[in-house]
PDB file of N, CA and C in Angstrom:
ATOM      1  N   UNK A   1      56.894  -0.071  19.990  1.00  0.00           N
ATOM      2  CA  UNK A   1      56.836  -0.372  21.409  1.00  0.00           C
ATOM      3  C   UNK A   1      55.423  -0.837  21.766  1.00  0.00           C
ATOM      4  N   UNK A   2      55.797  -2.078  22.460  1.00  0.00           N
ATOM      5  CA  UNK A   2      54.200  -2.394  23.060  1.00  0.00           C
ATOM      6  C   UNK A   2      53.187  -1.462  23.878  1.00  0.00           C
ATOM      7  N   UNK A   3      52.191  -1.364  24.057  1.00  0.00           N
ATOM      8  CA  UNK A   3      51.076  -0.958  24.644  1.00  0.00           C
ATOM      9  C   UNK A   3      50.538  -2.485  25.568  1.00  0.00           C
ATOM     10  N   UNK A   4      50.632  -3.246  25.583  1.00  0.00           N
ATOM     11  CA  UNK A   4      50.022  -4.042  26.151  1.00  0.00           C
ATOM     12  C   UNK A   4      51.133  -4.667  27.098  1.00  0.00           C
ATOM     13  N   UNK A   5      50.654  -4.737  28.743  1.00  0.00           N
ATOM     14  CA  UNK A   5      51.110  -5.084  30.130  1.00  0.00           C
ATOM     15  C   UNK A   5      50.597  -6.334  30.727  1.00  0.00           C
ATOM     16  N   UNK A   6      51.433  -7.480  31.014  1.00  0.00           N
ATOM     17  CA  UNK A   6      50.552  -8.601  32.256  1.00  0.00           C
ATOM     18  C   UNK A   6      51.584  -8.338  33.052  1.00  0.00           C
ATOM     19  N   UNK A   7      50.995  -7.734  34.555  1.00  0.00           N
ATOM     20  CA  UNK A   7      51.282  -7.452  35.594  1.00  0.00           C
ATOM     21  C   UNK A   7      51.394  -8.951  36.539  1.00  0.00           C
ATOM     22  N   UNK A   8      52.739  -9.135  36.612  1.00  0.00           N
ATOM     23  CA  UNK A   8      52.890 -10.497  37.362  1.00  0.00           C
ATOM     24  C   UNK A   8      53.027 -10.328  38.859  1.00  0.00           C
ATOM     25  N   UNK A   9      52.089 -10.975  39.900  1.00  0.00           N
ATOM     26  CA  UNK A   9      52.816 -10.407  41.088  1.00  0.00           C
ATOM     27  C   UNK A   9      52.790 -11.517  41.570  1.00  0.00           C
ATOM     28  N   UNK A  10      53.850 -11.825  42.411  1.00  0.00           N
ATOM     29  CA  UNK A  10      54.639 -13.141  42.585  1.00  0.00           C
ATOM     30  C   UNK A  10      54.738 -12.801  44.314  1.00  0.00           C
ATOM     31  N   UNK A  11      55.060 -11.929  44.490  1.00  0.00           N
ATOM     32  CA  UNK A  11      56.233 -11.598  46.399  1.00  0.00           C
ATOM     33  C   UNK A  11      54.978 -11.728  47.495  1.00  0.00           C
ATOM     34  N   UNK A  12      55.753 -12.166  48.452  1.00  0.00           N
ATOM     35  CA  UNK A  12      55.008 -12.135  49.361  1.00  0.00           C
ATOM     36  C   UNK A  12      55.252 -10.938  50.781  1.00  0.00           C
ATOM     37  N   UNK A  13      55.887  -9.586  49.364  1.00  0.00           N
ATOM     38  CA  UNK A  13      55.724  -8.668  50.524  1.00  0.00           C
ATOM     39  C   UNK A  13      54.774  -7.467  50.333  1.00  0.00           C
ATOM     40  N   UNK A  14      54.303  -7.231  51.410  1.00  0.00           N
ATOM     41  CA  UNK A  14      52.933  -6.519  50.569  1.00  0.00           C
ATOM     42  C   UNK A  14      53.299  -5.060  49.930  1.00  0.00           C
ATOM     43  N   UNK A  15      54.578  -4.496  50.044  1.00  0.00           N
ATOM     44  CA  UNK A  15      54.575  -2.898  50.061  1.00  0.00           C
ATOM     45  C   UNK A  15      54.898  -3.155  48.275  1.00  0.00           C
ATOM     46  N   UNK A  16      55.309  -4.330  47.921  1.00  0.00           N
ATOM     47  CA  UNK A  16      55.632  -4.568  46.297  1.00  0.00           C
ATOM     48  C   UNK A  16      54.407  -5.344  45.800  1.00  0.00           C
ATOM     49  N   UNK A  17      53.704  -5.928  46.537  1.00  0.00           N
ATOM     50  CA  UNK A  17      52.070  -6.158  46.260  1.00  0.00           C
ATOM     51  C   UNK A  17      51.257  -5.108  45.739  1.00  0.00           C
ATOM     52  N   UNK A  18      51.274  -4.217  46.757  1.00  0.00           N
ATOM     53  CA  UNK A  18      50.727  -2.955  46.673  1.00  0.00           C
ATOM     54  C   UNK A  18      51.044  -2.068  45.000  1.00  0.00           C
ATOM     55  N   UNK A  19      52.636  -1.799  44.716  1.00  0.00           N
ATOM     56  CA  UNK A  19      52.971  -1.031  44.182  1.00  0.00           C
ATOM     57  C   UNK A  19      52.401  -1.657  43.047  1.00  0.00           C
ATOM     58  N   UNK A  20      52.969  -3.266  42.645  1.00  0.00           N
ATOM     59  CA  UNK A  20      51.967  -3.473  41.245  1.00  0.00           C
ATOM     60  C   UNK A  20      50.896  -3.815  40.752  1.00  0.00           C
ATOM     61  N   UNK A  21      49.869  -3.893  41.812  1.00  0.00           N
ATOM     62  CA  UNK A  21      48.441  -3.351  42.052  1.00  0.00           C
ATOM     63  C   UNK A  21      48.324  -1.993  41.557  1.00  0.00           C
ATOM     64  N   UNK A  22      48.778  -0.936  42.311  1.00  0.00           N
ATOM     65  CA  UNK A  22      48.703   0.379  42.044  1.00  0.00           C
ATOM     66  C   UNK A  22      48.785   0.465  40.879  1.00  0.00           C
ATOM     67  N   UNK A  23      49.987   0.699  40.199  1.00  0.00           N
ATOM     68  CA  UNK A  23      50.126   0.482  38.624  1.00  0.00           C
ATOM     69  C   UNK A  23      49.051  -0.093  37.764  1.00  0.00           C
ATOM     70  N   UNK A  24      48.695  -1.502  38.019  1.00  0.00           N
ATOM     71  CA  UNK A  24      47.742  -1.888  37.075  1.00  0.00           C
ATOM     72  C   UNK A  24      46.496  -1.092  36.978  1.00  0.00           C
ATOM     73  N   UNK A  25      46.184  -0.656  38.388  1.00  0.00           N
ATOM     74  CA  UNK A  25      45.104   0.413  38.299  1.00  0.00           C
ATOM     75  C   UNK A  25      45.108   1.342  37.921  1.00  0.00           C
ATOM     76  N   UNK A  26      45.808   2.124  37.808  1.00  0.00           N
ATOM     77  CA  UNK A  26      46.369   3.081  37.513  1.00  0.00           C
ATOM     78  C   UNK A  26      46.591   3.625  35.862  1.00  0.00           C
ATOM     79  N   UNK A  27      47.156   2.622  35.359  1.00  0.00           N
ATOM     80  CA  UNK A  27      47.323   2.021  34.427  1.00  0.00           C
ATOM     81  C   UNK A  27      46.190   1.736  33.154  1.00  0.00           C
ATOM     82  N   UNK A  28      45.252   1.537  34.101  1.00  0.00           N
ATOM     83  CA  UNK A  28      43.849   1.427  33.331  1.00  0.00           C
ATOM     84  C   UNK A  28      43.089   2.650  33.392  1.00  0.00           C
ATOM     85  N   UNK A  29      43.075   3.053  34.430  1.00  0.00           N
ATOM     86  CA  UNK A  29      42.090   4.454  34.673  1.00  0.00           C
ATOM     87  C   UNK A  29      42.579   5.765  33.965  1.00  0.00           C
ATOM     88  N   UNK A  30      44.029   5.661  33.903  1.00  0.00           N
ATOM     89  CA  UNK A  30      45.107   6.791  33.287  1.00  0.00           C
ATOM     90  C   UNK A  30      45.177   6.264  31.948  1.00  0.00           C
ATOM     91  N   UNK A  31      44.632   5.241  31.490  1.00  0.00           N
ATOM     92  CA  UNK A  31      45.026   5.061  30.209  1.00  0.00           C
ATOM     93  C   UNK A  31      46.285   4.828  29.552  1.00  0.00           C
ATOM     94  N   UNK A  32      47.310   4.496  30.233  1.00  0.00           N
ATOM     95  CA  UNK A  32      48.818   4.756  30.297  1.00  0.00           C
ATOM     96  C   UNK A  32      49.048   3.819  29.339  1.00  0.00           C
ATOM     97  N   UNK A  33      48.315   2.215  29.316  1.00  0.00           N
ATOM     98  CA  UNK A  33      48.301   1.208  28.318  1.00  0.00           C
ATOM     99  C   UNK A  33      46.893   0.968  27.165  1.00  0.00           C
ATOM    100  N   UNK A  34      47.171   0.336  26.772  1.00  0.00           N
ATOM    101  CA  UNK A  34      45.858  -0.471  25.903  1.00  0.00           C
ATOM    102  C   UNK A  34      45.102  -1.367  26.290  1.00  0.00           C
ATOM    103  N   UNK A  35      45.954  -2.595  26.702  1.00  0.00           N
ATOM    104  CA  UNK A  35      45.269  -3.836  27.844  1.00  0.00           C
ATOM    105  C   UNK A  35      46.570  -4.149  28.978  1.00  0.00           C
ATOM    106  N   UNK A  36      45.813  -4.368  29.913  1.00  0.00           N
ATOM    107  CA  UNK A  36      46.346  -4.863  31.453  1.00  0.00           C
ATOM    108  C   UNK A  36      45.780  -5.928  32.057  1.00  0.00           C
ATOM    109  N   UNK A  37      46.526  -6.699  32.037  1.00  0.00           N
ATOM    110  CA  UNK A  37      46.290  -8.370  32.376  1.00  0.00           C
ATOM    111  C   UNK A  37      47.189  -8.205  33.774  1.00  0.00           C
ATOM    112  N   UNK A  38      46.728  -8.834  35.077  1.00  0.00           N
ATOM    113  CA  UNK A  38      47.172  -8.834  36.344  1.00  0.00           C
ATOM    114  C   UNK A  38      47.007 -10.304  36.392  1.00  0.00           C
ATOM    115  N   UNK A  39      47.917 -11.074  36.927  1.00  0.00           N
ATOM    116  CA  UNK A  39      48.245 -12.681  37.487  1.00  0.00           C
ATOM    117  C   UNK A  39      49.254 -12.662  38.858  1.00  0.00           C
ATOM    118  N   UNK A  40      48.091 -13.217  39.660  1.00  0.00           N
ATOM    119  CA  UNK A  40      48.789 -13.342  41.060  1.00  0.00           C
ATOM    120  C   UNK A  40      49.339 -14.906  40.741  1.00  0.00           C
ATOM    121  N   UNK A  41      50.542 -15.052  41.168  1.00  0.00           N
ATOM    122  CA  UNK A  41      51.536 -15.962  40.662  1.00  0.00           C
ATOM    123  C   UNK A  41      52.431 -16.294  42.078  1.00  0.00           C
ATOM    124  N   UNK A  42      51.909 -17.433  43.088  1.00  0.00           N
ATOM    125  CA  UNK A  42      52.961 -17.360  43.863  1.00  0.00           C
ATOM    126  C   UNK A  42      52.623 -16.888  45.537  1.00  0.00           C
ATOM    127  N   UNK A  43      53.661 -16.536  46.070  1.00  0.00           N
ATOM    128  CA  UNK A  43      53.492 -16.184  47.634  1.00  0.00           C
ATOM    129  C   UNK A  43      52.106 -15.175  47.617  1.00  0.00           C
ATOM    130  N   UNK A  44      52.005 -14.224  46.481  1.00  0.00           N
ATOM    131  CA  UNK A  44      50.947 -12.965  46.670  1.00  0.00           C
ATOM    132  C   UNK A  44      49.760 -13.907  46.672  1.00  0.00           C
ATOM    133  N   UNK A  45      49.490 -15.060  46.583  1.00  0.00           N
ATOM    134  CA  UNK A  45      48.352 -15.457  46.668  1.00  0.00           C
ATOM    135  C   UNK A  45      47.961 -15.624  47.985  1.00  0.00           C
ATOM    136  N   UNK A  46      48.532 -16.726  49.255  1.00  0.00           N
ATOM    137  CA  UNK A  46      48.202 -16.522  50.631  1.00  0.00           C
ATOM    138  C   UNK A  46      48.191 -14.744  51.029  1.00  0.00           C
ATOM    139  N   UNK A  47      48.695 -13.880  50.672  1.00  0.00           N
ATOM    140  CA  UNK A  47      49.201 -12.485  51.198  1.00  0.00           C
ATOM    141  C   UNK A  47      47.618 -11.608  50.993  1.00  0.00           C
ATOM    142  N   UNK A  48      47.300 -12.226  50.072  1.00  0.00           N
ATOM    143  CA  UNK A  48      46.025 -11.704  49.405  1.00  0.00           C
ATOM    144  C   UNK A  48      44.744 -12.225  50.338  1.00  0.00           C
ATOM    145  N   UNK A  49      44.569 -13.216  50.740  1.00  0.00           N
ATOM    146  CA  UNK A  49      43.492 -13.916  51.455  1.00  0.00           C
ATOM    147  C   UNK A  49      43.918 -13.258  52.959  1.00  0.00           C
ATOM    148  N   UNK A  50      45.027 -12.722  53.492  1.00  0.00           N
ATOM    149  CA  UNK A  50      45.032 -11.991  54.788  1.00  0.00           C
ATOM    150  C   UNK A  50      44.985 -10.622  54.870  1.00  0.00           C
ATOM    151  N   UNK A  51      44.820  -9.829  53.689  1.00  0.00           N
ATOM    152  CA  UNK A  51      45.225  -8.653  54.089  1.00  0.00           C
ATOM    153  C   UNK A  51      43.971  -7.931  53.013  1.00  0.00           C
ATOM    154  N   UNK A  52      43.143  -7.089  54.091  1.00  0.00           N
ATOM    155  CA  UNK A  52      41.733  -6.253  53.266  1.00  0.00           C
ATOM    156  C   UNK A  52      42.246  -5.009  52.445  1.00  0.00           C
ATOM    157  N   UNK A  53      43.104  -4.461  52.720  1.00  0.00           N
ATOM    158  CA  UNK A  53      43.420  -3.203  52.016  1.00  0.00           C
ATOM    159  C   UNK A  53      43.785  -3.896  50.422  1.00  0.00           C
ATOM    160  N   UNK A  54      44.826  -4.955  50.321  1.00  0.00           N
ATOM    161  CA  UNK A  54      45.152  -5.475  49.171  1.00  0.00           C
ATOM    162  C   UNK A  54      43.736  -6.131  48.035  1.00  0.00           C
ATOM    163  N   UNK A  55      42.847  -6.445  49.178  1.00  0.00           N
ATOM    164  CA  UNK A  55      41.307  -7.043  48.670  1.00  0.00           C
ATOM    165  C   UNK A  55      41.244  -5.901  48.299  1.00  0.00           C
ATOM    166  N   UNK A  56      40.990  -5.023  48.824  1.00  0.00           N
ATOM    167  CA  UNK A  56      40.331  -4.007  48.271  1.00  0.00           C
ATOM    168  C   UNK A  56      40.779  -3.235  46.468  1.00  0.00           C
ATOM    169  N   UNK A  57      41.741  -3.609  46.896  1.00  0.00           N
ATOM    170  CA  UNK A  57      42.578  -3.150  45.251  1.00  0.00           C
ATOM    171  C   UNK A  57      42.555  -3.971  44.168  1.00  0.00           C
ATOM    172  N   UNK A  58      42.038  -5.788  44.605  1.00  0.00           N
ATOM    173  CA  UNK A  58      41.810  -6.655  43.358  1.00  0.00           C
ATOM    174  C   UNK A  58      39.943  -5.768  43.130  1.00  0.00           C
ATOM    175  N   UNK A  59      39.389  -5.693  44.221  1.00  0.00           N
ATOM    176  CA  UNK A  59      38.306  -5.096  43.929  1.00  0.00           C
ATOM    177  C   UNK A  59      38.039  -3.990  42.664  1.00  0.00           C
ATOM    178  N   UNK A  60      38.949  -3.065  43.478  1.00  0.00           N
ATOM    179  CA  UNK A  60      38.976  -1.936  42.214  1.00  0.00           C
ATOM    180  C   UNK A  60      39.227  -2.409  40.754  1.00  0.00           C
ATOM    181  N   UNK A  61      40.724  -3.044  40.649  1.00  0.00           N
ATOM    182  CA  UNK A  61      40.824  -3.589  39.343  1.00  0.00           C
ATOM    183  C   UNK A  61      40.094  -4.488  38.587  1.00  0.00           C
ATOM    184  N   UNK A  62      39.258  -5.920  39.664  1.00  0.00           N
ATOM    185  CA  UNK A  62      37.887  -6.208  38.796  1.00  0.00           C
ATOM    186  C   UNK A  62      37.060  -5.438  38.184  1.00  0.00           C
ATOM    187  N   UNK A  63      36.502  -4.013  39.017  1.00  0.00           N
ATOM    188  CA  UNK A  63      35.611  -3.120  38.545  1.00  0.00           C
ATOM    189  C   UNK A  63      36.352  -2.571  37.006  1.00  0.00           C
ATOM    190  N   UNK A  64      37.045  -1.913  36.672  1.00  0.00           N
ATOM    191  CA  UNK A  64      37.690  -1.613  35.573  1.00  0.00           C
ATOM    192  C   UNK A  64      38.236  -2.646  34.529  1.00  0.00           C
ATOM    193  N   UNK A  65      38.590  -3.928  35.025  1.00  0.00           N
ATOM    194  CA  UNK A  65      38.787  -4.865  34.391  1.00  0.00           C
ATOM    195  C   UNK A  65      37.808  -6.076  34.072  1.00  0.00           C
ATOM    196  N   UNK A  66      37.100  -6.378  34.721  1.00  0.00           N
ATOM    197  CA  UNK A  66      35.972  -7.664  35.184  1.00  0.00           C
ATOM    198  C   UNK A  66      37.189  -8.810  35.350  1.00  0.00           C
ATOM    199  N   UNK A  67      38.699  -8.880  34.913  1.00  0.00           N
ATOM    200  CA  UNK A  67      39.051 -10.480  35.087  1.00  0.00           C
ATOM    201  C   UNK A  67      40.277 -10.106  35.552  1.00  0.00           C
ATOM    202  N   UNK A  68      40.774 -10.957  36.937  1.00  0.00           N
ATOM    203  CA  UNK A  68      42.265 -11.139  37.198  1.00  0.00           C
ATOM    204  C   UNK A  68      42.299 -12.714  37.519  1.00  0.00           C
ATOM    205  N   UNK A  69      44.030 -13.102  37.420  1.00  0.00           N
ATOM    206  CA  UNK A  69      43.648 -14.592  37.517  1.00  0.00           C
ATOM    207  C   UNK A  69      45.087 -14.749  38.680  1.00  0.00           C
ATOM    208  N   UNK A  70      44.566 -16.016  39.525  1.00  0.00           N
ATOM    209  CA  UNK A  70      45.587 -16.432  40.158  1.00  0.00           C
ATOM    210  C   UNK A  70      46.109 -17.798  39.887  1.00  0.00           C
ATOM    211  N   UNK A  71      47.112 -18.716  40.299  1.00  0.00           N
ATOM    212  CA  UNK A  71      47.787 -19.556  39.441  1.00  0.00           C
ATOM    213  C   UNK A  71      47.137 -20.860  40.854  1.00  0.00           C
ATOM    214  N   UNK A  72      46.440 -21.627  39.562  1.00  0.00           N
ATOM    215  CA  UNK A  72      45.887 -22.772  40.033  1.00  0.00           C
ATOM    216  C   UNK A  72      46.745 -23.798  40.823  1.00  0.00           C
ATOM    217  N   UNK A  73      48.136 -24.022  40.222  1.00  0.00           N
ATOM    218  CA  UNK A  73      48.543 -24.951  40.785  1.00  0.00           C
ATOM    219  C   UNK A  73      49.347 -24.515  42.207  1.00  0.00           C
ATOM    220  N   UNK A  74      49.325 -23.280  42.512  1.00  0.00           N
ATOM    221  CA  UNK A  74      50.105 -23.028  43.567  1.00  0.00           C
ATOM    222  C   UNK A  74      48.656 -22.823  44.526  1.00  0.00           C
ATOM    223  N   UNK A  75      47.783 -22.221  44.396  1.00  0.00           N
ATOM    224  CA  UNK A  75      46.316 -22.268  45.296  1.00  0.00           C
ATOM    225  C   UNK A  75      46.049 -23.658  45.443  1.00  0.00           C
ATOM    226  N   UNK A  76      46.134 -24.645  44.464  1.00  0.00           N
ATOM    227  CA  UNK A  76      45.597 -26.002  45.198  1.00  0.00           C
ATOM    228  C   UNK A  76      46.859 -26.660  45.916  1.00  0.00           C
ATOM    229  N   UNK A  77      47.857 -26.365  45.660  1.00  0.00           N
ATOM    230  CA  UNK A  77      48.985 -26.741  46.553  1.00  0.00           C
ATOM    231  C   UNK A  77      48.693 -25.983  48.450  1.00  0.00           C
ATOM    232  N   UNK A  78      48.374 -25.275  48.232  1.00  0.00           N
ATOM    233  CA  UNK A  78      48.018 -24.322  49.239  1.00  0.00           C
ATOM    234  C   UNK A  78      46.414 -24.629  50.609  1.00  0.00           C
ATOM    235  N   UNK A  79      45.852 -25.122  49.206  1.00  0.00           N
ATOM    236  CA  UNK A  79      44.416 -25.348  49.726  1.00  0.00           C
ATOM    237  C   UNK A  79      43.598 -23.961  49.439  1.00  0.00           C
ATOM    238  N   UNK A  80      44.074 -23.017  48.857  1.00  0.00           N
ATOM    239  CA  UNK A  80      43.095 -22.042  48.801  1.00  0.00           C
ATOM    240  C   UNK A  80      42.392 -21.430  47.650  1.00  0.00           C
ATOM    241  N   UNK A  81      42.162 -22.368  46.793  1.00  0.00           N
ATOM    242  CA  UNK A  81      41.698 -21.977  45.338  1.00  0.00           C
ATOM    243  C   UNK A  81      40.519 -21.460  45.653  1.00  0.00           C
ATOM    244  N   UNK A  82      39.412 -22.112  46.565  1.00  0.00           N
ATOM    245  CA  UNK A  82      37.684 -21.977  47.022  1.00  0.00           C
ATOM    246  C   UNK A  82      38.032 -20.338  47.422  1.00  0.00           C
ATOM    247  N   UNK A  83      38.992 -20.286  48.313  1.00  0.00           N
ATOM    248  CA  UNK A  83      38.386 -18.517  49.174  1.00  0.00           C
ATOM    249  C   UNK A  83      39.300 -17.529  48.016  1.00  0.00           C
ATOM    250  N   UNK A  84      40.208 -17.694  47.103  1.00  0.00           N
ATOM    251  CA  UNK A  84      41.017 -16.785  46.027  1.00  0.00           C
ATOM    252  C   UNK A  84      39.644 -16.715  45.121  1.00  0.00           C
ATOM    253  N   UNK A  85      39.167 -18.062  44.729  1.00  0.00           N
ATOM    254  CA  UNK A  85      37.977 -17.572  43.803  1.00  0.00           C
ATOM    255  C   UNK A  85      36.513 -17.313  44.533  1.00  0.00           C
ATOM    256  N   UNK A  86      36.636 -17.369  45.533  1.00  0.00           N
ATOM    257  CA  UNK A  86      35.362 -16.596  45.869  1.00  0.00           C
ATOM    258  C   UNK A  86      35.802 -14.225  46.218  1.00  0.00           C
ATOM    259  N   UNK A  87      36.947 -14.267  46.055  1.00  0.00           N
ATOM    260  CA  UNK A  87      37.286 -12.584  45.587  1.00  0.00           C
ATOM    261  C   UNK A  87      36.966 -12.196  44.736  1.00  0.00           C
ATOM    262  N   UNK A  88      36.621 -13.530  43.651  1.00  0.00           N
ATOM    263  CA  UNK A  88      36.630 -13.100  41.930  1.00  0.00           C
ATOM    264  C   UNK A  88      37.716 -12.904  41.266  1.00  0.00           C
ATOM    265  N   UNK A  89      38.630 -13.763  41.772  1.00  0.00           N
ATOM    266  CA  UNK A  89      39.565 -14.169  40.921  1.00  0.00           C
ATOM    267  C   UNK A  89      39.791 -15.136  40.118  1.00  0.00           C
ATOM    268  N   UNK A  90      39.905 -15.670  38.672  1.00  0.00           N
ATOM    269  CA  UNK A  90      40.298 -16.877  38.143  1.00  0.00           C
ATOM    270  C   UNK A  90      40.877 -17.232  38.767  1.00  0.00           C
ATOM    271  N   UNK A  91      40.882 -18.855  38.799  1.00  0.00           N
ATOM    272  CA  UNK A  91      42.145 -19.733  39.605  1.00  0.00           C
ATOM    273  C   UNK A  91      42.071 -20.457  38.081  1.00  0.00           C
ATOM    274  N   UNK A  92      43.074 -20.394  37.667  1.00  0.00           N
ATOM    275  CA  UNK A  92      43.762 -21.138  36.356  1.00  0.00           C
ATOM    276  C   UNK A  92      45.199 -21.605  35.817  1.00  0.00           C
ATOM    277  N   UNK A  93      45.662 -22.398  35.337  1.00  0.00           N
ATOM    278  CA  UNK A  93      47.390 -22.603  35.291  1.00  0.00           C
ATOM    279  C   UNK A  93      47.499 -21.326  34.446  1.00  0.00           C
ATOM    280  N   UNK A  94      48.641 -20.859  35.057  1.00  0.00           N
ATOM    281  CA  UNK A  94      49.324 -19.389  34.563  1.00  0.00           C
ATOM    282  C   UNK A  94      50.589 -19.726  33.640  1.00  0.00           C
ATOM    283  N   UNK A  95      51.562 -20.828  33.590  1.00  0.00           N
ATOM    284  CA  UNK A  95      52.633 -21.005  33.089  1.00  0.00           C
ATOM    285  C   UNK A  95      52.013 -20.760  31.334  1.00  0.00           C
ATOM    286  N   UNK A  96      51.411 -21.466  31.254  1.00  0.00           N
ATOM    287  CA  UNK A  96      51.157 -21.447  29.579  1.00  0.00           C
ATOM    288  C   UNK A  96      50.733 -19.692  29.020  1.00  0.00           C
ATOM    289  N   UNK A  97      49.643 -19.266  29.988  1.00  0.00           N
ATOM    290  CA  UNK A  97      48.977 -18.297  29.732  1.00  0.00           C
ATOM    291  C   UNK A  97      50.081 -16.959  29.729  1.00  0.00           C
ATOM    292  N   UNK A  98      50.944 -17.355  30.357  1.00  0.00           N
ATOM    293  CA  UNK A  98      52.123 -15.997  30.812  1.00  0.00           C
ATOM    294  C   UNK A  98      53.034 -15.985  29.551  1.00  0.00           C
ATOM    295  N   UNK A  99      53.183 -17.090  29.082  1.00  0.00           N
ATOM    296  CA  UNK A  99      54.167 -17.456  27.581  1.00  0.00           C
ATOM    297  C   UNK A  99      53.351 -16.751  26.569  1.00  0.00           C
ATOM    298  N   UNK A 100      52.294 -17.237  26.105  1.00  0.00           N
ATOM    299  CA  UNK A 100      50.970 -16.880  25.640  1.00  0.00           C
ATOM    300  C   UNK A 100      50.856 -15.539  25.099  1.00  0.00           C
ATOM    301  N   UNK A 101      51.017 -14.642  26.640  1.00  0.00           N
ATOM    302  CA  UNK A 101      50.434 -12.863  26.424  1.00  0.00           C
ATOM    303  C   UNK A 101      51.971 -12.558  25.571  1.00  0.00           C
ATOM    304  N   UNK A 102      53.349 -13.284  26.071  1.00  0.00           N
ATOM    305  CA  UNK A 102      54.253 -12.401  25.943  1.00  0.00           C
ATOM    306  C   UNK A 102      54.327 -12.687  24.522  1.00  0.00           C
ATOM    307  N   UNK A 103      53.902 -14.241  23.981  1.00  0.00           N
ATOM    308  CA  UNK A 103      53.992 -14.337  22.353  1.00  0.00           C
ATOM    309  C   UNK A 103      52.988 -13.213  22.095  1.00  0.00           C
ATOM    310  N   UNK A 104      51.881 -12.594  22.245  1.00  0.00           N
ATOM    311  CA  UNK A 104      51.316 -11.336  21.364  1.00  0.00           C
ATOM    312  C   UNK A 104      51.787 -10.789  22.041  1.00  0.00           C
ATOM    313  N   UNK A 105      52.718  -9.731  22.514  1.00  0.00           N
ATOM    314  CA  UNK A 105      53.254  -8.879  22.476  1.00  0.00           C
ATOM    315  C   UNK A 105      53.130  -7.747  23.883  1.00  0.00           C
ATOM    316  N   UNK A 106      52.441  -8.495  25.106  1.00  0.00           N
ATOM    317  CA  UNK A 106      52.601  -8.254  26.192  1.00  0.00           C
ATOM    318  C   UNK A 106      53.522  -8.270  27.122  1.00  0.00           C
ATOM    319  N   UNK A 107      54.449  -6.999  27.162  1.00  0.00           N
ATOM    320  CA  UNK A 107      55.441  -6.635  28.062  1.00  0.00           C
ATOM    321  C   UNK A 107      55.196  -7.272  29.494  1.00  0.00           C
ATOM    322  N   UNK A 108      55.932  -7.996  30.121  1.00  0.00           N
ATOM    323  CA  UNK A 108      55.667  -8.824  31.458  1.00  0.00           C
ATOM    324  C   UNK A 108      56.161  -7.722  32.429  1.00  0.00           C
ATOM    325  N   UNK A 109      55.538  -7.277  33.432  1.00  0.00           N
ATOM    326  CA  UNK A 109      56.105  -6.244  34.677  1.00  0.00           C
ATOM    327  C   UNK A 109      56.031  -7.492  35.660  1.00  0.00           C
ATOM    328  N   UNK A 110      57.059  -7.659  36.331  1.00  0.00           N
ATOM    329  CA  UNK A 110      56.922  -8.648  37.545  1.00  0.00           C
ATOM    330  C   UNK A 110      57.012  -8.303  38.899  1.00  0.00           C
ATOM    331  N   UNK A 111      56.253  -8.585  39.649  1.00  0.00           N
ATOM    332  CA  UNK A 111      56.760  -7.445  41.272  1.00  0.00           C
ATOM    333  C   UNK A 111      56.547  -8.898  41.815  1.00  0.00           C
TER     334      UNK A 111
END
């Protein structure tokens, strides 16, 4: 069984934002996995630029992690790649990278 998680969060509702945030943090601090990869993928990207409590939780997980990434082509569709990566988030294409983790052996959690 794998040890290794990329936490996909896709929704644009925050109480399932929240929950797989929580987890990834959680996740790391509890030791529950080995590595935890988080990719905002989708609606959670505008959801993220309005709401501070959710900042606050990419915060935490940078601190324990140093890297989360959000999906380039939906932020420049958007216009908001400049203020996602000024949180300290990668803005990078995610399609390849998401295939990628699951070829080594990273269980995908999707919220």
């Amino acid at each position: 069984m794998s040890d290794k998680i990329v936490v996909v969060i896709s929704t644009a509702e925050k109480e399932k934002v929240y929950t797989g945030m929580m987890y990834a943090v959680n996740a790391i601090k509890q030791g529950w996995m080995k590595e935890v990869r988080l990719i905002f993928f989708g609606p959670s990207e505008k959801l993220l630029l309005s709401d501070s409590e959710l900042q606050d939780y990419v915060k935490e997980y940078l601190k324990l992690k140093g890297e989360a990434v959000a999906c380039k082509f939906i932020s420049d569709n958007d216009k908001t790649s400049e203020n996602i990566s000024k949180m300290g988030l990668q803005v990078q294409y995610v399609g390849e990278m998401i295939s990628d983790l699951i070829k080594d052996g990273f269980v995908p959690m999707i919220w």
